[in-house]
PDB file of N, CA and C in Angstrom:
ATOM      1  N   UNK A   1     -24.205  -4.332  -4.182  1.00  0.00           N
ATOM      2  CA  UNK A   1     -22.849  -3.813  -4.288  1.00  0.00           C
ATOM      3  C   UNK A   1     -22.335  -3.421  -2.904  1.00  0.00           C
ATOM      4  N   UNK A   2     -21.579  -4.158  -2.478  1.00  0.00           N
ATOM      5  CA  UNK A   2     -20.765  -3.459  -1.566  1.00  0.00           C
ATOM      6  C   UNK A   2     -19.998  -1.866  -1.474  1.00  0.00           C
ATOM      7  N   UNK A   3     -19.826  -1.141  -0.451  1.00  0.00           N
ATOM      8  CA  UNK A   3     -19.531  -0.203  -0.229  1.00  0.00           C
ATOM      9  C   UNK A   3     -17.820   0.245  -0.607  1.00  0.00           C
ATOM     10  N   UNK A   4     -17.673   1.382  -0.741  1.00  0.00           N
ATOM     11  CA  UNK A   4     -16.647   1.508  -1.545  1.00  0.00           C
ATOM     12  C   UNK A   4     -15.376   2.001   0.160  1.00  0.00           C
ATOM     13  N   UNK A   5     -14.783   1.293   0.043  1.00  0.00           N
ATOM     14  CA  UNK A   5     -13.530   1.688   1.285  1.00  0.00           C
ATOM     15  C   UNK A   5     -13.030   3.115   0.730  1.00  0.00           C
ATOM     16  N   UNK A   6     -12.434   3.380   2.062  1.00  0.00           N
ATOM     17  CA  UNK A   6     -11.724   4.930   1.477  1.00  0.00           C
ATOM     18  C   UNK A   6     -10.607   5.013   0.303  1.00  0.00           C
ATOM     19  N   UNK A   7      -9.458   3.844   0.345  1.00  0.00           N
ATOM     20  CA  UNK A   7      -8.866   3.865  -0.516  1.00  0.00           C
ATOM     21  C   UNK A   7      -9.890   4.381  -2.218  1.00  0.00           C
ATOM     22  N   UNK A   8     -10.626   3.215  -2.611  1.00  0.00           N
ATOM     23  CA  UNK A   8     -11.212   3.687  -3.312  1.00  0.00           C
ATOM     24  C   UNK A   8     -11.873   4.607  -3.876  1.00  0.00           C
ATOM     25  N   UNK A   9     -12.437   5.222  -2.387  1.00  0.00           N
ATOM     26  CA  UNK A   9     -13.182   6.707  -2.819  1.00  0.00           C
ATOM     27  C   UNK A   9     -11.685   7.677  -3.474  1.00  0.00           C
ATOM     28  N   UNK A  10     -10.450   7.569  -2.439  1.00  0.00           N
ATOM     29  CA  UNK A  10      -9.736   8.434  -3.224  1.00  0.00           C
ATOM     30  C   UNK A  10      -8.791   8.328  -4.554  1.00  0.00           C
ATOM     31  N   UNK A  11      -9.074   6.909  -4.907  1.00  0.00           N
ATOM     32  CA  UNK A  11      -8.888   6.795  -6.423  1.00  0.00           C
ATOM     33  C   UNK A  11      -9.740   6.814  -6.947  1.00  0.00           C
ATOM     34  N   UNK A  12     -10.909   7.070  -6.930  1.00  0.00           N
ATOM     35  CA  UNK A  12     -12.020   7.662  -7.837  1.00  0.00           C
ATOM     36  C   UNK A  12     -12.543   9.140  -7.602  1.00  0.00           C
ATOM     37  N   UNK A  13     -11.471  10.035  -6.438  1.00  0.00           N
ATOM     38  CA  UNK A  13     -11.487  11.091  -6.815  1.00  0.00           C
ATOM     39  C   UNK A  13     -12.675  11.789  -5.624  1.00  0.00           C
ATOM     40  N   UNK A  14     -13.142  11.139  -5.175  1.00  0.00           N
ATOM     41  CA  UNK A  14     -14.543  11.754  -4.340  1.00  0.00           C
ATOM     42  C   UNK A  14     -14.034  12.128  -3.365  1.00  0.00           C
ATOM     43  N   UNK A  15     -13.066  11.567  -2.305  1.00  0.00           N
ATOM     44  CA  UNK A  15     -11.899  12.621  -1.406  1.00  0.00           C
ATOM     45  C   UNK A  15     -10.505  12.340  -1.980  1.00  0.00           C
ATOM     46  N   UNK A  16     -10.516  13.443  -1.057  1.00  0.00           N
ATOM     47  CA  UNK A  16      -8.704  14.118  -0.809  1.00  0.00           C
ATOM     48  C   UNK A  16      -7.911  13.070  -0.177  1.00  0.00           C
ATOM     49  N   UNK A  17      -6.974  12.909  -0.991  1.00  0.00           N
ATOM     50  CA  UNK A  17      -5.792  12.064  -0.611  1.00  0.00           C
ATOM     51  C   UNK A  17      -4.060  12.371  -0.626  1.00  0.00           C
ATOM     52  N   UNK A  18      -3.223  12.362   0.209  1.00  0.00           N
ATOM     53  CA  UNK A  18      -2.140  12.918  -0.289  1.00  0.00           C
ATOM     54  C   UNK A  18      -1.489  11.659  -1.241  1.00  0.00           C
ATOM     55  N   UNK A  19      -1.586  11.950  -2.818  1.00  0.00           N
ATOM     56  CA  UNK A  19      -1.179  10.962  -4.007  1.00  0.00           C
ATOM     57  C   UNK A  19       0.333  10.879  -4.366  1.00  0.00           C
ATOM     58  N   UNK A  20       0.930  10.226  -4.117  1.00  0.00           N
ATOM     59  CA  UNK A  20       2.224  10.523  -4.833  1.00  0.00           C
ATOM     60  C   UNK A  20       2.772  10.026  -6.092  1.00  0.00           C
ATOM     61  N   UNK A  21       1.796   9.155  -6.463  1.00  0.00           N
ATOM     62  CA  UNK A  21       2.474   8.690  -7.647  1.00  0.00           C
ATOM     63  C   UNK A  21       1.135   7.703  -8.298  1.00  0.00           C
ATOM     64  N   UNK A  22       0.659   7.851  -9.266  1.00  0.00           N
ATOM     65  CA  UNK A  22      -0.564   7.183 -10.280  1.00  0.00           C
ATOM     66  C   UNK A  22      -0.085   6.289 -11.348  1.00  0.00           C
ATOM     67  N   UNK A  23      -0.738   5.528 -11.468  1.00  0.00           N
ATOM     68  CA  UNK A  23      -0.697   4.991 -13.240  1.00  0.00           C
ATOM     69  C   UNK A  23      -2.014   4.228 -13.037  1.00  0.00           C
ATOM     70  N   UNK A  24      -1.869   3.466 -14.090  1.00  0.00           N
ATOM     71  CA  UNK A  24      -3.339   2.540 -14.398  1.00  0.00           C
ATOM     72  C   UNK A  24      -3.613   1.621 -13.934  1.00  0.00           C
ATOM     73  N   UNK A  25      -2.436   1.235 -12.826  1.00  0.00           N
ATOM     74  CA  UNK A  25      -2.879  -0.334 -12.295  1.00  0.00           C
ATOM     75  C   UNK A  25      -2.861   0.310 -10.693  1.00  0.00           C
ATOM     76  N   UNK A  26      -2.339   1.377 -10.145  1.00  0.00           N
ATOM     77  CA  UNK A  26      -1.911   1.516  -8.795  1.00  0.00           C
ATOM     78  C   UNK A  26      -2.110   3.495  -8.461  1.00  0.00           C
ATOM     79  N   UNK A  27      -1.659   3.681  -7.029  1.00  0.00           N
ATOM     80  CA  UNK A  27      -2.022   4.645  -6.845  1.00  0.00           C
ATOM     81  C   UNK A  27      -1.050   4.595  -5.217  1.00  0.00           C
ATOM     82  N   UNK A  28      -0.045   6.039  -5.284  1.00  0.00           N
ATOM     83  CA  UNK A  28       0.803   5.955  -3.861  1.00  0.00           C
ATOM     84  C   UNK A  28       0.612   6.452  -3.068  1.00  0.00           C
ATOM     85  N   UNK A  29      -0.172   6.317  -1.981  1.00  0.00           N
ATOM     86  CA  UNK A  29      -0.822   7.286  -0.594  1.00  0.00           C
ATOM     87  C   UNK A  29       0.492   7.512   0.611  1.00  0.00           C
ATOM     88  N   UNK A  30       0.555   8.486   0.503  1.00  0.00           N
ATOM     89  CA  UNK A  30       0.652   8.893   2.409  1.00  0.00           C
ATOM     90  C   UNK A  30       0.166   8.238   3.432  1.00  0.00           C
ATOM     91  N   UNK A  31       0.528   7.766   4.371  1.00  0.00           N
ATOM     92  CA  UNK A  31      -0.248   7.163   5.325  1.00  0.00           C
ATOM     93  C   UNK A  31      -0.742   8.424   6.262  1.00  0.00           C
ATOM     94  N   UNK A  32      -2.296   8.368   6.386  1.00  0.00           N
ATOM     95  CA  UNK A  32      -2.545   9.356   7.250  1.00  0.00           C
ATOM     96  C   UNK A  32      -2.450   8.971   9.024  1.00  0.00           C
ATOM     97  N   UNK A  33      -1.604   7.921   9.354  1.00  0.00           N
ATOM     98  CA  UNK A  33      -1.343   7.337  10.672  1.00  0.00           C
ATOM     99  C   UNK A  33      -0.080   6.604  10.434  1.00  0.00           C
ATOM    100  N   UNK A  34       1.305   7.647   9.947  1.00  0.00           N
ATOM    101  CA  UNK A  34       2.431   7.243   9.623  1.00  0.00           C
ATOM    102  C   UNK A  34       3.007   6.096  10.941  1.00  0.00           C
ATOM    103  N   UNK A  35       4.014   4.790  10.620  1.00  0.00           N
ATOM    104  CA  UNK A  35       4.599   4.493  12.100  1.00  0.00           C
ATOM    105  C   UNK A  35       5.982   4.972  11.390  1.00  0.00           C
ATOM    106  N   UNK A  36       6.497   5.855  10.562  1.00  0.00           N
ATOM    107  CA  UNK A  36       7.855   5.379  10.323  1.00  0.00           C
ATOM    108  C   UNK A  36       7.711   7.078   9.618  1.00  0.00           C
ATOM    109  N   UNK A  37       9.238   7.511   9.597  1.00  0.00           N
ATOM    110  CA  UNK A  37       9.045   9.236   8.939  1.00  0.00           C
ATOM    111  C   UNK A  37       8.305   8.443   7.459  1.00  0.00           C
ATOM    112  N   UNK A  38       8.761   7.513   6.607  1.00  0.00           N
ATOM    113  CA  UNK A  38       8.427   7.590   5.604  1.00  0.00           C
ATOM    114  C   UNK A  38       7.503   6.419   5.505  1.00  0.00           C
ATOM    115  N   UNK A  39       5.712   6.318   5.382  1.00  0.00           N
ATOM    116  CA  UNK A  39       4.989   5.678   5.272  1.00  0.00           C
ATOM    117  C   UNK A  39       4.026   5.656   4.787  1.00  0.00           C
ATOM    118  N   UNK A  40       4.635   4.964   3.757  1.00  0.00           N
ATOM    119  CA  UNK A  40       3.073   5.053   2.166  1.00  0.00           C
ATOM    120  C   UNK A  40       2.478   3.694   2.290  1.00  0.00           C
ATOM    121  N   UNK A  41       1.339   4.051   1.063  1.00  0.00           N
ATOM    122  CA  UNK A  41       0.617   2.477   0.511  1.00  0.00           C
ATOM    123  C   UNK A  41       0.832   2.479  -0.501  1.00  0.00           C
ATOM    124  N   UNK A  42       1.159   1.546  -1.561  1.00  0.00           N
ATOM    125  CA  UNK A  42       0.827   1.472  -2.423  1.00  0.00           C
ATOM    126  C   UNK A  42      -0.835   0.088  -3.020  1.00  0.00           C
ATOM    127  N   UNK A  43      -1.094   0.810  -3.239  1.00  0.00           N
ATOM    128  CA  UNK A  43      -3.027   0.674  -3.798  1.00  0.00           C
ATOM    129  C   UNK A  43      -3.111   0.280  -4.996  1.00  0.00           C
ATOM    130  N   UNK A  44      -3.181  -0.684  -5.339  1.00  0.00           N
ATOM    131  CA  UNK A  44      -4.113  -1.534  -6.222  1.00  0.00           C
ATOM    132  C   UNK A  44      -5.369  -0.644  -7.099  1.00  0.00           C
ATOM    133  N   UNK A  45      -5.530  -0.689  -8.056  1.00  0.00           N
ATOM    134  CA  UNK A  45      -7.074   0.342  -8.539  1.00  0.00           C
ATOM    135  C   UNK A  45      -8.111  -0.691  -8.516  1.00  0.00           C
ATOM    136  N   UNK A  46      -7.436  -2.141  -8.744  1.00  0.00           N
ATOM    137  CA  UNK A  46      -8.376  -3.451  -8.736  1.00  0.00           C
ATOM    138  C   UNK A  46      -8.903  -3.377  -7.278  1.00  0.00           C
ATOM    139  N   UNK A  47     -10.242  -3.019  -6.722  1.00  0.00           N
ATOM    140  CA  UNK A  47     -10.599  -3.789  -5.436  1.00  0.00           C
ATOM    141  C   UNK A  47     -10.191  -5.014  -4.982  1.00  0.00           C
ATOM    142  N   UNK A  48      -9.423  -5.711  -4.211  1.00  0.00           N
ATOM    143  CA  UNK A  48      -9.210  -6.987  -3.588  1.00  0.00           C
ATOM    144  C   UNK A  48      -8.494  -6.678  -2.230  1.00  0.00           C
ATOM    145  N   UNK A  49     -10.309  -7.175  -2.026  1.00  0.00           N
ATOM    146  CA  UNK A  49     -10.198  -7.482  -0.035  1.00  0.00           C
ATOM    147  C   UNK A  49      -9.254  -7.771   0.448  1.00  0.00           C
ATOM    148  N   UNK A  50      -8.603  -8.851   0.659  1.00  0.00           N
ATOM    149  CA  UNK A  50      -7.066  -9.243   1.141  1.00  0.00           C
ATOM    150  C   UNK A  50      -6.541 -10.157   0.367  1.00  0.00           C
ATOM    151  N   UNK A  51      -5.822 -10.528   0.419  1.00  0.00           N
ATOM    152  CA  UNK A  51      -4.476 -11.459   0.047  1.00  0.00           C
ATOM    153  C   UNK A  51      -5.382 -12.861   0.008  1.00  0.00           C
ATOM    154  N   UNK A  52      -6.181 -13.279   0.624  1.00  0.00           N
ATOM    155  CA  UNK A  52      -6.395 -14.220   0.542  1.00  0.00           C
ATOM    156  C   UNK A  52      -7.634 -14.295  -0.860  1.00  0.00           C
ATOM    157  N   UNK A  53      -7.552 -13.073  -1.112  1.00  0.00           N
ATOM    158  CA  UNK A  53      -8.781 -13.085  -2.562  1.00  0.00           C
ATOM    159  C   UNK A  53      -8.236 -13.041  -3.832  1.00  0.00           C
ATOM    160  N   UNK A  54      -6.596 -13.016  -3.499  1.00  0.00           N
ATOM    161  CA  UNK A  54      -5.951 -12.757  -4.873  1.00  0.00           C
ATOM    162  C   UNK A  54      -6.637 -14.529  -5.996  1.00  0.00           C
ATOM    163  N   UNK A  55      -5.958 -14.299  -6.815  1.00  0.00           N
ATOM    164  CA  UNK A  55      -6.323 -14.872  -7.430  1.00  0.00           C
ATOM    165  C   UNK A  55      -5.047 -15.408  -8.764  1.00  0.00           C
ATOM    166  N   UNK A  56      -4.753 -16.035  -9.841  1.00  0.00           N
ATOM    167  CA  UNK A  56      -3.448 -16.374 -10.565  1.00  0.00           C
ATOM    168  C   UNK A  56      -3.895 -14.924 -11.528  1.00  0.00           C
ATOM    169  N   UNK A  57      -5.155 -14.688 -11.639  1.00  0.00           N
ATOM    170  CA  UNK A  57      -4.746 -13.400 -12.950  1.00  0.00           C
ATOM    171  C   UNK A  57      -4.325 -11.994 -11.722  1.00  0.00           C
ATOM    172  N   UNK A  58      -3.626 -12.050 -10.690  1.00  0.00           N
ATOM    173  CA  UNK A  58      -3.591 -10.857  -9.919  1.00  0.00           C
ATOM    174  C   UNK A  58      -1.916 -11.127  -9.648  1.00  0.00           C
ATOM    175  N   UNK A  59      -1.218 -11.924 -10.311  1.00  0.00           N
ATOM    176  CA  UNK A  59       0.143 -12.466 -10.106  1.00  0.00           C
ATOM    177  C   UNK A  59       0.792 -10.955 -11.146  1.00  0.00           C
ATOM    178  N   UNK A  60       0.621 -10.337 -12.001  1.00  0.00           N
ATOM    179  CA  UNK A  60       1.283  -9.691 -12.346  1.00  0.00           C
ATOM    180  C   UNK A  60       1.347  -8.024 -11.570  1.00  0.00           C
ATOM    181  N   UNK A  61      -0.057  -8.137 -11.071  1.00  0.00           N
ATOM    182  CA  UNK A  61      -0.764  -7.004 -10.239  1.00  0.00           C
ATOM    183  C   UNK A  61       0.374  -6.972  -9.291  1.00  0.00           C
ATOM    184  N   UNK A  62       0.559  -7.387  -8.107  1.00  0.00           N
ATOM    185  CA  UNK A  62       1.073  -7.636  -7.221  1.00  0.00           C
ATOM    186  C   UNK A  62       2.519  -7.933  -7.897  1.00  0.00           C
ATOM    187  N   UNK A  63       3.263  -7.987  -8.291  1.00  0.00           N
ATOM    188  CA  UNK A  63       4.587  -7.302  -8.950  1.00  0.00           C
ATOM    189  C   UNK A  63       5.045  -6.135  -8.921  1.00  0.00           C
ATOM    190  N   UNK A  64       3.673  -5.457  -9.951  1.00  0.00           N
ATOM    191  CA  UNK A  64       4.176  -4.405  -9.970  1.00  0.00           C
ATOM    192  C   UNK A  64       3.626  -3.568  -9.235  1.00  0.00           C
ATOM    193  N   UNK A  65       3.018  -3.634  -8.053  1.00  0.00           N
ATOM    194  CA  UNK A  65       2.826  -3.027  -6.217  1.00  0.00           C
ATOM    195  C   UNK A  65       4.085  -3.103  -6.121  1.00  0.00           C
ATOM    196  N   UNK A  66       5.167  -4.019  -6.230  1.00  0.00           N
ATOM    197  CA  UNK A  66       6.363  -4.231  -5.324  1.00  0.00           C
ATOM    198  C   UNK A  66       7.475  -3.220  -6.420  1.00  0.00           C
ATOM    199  N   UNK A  67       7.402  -3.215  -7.362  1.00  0.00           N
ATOM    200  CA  UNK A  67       7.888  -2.407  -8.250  1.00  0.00           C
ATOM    201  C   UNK A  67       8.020  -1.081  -8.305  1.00  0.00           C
ATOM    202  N   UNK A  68       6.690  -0.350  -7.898  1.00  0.00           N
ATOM    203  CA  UNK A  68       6.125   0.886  -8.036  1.00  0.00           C
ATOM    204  C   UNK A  68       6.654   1.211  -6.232  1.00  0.00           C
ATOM    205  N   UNK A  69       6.360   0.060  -5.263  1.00  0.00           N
ATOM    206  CA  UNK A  69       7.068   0.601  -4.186  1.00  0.00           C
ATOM    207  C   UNK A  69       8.947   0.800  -4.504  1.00  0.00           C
ATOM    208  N   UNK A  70       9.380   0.068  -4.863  1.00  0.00           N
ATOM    209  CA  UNK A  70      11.389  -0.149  -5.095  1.00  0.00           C
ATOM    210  C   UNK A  70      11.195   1.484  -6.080  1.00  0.00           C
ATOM    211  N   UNK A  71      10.295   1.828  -6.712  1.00  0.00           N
ATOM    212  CA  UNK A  71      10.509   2.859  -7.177  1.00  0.00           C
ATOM    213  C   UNK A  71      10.424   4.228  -6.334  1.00  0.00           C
ATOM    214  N   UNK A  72       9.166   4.166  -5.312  1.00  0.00           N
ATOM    215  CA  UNK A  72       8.684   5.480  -4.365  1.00  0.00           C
ATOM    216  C   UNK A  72       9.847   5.510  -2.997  1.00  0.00           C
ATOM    217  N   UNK A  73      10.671   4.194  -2.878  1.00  0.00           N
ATOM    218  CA  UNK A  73      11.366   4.033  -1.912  1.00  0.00           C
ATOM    219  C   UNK A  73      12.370   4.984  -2.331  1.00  0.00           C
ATOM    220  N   UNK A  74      12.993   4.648  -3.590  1.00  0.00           N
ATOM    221  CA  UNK A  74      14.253   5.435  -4.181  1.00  0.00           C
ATOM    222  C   UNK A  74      13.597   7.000  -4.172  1.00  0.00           C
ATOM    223  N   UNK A  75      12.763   6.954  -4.997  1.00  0.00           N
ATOM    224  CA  UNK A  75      12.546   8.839  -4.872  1.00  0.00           C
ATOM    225  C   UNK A  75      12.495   9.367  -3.495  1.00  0.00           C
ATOM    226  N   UNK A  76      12.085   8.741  -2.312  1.00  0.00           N
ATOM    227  CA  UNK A  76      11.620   8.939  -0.831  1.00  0.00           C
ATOM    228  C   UNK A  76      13.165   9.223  -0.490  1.00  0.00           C
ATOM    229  N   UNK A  77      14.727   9.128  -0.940  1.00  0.00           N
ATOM    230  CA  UNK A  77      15.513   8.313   0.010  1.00  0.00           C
ATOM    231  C   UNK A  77      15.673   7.595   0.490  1.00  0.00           C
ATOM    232  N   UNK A  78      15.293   6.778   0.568  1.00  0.00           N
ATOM    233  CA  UNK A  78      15.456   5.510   1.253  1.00  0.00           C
ATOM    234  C   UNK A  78      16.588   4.712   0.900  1.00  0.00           C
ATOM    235  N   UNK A  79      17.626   5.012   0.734  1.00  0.00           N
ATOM    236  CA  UNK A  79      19.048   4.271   0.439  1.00  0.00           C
ATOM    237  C   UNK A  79      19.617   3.538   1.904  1.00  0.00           C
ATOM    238  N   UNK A  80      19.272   3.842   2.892  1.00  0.00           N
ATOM    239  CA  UNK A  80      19.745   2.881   3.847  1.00  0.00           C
ATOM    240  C   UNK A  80      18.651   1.598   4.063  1.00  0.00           C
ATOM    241  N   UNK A  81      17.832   1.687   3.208  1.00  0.00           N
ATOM    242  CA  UNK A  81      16.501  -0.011   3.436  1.00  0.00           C
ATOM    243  C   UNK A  81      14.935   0.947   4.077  1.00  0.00           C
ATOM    244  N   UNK A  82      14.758  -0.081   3.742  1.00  0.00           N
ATOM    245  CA  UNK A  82      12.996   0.150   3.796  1.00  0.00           C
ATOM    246  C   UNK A  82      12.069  -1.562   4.162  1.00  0.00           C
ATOM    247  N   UNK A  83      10.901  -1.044   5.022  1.00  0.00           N
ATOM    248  CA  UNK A  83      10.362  -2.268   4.884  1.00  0.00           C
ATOM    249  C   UNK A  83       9.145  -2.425   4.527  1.00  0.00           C
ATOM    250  N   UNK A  84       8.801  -3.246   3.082  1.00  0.00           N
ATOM    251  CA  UNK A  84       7.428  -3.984   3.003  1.00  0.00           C
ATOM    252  C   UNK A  84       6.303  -4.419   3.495  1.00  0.00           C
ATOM    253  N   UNK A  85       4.994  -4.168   3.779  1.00  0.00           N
ATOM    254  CA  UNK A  85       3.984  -5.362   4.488  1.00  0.00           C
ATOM    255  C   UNK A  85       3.082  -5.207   3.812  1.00  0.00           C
ATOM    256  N   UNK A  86       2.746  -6.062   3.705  1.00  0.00           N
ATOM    257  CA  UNK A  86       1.008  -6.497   3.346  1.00  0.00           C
ATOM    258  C   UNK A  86       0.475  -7.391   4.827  1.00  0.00           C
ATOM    259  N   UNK A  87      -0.185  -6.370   5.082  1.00  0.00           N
ATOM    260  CA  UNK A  87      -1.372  -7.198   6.149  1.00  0.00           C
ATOM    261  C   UNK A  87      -2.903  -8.079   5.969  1.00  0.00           C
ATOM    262  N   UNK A  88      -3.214  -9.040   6.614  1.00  0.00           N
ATOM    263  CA  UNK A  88      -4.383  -9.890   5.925  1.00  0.00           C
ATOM    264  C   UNK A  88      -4.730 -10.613   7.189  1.00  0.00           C
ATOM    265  N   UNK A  89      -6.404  -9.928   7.068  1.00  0.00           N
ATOM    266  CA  UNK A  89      -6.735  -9.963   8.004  1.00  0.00           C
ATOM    267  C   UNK A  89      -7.061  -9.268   9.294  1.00  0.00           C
ATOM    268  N   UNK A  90      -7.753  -9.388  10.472  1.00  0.00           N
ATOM    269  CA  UNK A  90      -8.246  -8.676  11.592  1.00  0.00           C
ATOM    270  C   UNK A  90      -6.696  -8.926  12.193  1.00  0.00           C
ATOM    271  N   UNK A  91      -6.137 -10.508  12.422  1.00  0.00           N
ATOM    272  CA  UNK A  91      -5.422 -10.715  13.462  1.00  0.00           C
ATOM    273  C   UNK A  91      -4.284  -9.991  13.123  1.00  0.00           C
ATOM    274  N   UNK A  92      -3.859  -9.516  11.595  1.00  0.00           N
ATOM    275  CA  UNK A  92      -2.800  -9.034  11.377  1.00  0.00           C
ATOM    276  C   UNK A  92      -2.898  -7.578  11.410  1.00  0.00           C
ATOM    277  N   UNK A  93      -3.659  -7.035  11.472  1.00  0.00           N
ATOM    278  CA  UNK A  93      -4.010  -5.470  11.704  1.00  0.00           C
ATOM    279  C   UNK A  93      -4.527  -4.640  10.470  1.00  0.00           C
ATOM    280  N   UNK A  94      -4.963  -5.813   9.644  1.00  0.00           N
ATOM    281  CA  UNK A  94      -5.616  -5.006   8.598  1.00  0.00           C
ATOM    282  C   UNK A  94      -7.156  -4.766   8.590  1.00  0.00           C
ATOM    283  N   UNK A  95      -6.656  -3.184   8.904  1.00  0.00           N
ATOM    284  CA  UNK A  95      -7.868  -2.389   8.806  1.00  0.00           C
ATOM    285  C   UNK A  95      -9.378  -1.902   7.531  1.00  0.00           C
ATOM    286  N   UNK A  96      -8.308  -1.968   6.206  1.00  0.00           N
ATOM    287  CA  UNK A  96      -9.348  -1.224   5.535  1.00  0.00           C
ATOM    288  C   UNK A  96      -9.352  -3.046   4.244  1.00  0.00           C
ATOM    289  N   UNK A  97     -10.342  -3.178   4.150  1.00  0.00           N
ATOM    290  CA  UNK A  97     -10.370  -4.534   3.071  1.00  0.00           C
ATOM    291  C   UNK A  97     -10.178  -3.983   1.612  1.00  0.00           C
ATOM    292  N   UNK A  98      -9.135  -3.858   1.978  1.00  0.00           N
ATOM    293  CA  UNK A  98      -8.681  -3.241  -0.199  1.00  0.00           C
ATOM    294  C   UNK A  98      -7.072  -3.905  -0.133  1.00  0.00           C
ATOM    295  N   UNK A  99      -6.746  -4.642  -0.718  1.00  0.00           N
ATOM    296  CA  UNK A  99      -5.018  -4.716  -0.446  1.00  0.00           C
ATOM    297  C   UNK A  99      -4.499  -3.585  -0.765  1.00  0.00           C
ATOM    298  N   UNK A 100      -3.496  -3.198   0.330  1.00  0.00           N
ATOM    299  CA  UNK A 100      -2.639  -1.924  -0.194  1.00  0.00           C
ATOM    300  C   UNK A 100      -0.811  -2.491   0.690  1.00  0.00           C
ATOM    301  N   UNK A 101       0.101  -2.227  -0.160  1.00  0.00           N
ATOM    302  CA  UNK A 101       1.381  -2.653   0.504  1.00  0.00           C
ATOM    303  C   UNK A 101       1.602  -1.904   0.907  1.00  0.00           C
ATOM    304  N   UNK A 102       2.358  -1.377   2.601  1.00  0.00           N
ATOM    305  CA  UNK A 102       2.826  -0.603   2.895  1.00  0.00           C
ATOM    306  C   UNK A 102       4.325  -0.133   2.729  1.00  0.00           C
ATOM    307  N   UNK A 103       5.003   0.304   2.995  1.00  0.00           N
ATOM    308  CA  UNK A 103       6.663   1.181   2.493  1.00  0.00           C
ATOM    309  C   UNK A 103       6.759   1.775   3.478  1.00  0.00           C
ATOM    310  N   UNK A 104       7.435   1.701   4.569  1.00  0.00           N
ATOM    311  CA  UNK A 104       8.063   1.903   5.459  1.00  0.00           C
ATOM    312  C   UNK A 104       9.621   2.103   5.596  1.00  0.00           C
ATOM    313  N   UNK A 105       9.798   3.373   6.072  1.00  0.00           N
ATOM    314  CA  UNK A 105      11.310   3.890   6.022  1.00  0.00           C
ATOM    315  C   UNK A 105      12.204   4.893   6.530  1.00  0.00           C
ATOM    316  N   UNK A 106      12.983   5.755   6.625  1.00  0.00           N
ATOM    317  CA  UNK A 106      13.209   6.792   7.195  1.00  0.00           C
ATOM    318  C   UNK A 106      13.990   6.124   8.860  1.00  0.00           C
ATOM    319  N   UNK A 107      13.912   5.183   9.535  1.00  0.00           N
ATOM    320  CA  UNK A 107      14.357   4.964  10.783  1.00  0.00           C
ATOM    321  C   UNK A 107      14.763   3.200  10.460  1.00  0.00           C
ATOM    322  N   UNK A 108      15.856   3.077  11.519  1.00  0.00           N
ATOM    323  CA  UNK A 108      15.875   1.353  11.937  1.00  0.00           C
ATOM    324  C   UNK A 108      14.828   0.523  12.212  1.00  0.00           C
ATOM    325  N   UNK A 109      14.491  -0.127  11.686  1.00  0.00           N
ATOM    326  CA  UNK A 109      12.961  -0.874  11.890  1.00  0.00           C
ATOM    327  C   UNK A 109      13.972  -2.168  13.083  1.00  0.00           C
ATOM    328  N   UNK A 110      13.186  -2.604  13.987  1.00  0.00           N
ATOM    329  CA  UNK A 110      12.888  -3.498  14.631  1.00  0.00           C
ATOM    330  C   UNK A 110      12.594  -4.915  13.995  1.00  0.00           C
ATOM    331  N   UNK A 111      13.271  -6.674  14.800  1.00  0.00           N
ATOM    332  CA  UNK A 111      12.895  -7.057  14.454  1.00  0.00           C
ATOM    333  C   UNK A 111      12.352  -8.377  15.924  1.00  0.00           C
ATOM    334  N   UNK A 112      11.645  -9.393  15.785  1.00  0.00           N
ATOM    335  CA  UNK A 112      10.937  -9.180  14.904  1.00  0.00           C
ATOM    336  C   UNK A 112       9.899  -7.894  15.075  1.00  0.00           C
ATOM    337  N   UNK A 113       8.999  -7.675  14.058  1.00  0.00           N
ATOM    338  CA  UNK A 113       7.826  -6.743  13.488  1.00  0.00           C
ATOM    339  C   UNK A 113       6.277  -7.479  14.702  1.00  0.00           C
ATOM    340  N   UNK A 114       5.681  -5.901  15.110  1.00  0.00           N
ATOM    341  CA  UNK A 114       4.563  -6.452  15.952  1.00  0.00           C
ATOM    342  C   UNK A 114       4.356  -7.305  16.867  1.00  0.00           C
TER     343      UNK A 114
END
């Protein structure tokens, strides 16, 4: 068995996470290394390494990530826009192997990104 990433430990409760929002498929973190005033994840409860592990039964999963974010965006404020990422991969800057979408908001984002 592979080792459990932090995301996971804090949806199973073993650390502290700042949570903002739960249900049964997902889970809304704080970023503890915000780039934007407003910068969450939204987390998957399914383990999957990156994007490239999804799979056709993970097509509804990944919906409602984008769903549950259009929802944390609106409660956040975010009425002037917000921006999306999923990162995949070393070259793209993904750090922890769990997919989590990020929500980015609060300032003018830059384009392009990185």
């Amino acid at each position: 068995m592979t080792e459990k990433t932090i995301f996971q430990k804090i949806l199973d409760g073993e650390i502290e996470g700042d949570i903002l929002y739960e249900d049964d498929r997902c889970a809304v973190l704080r970023d503890i290394n915000p780039q934007a005033p407003t910068h969450v994840l939204v987390v998957p409860r399914k383990p999957i390494p990156s994007l490239d592990h999804l799979t056709d039964e993970d097509e509804h999963l990944v919906g409602h990530l984008f769903t549950v974010a259009a929802k944390i965006a609106s409660e956040e404020g975010l009425e002037g826009g917000y921006r999306t990422v999923f990162n995949c991969g070393p070259d793209a800057n993904q750090t922890v192997p769990h997919i989590h979408l990020h929500v980015l908001g609060g300032r003018r984002m830059s384009w392009p990104p990185g």
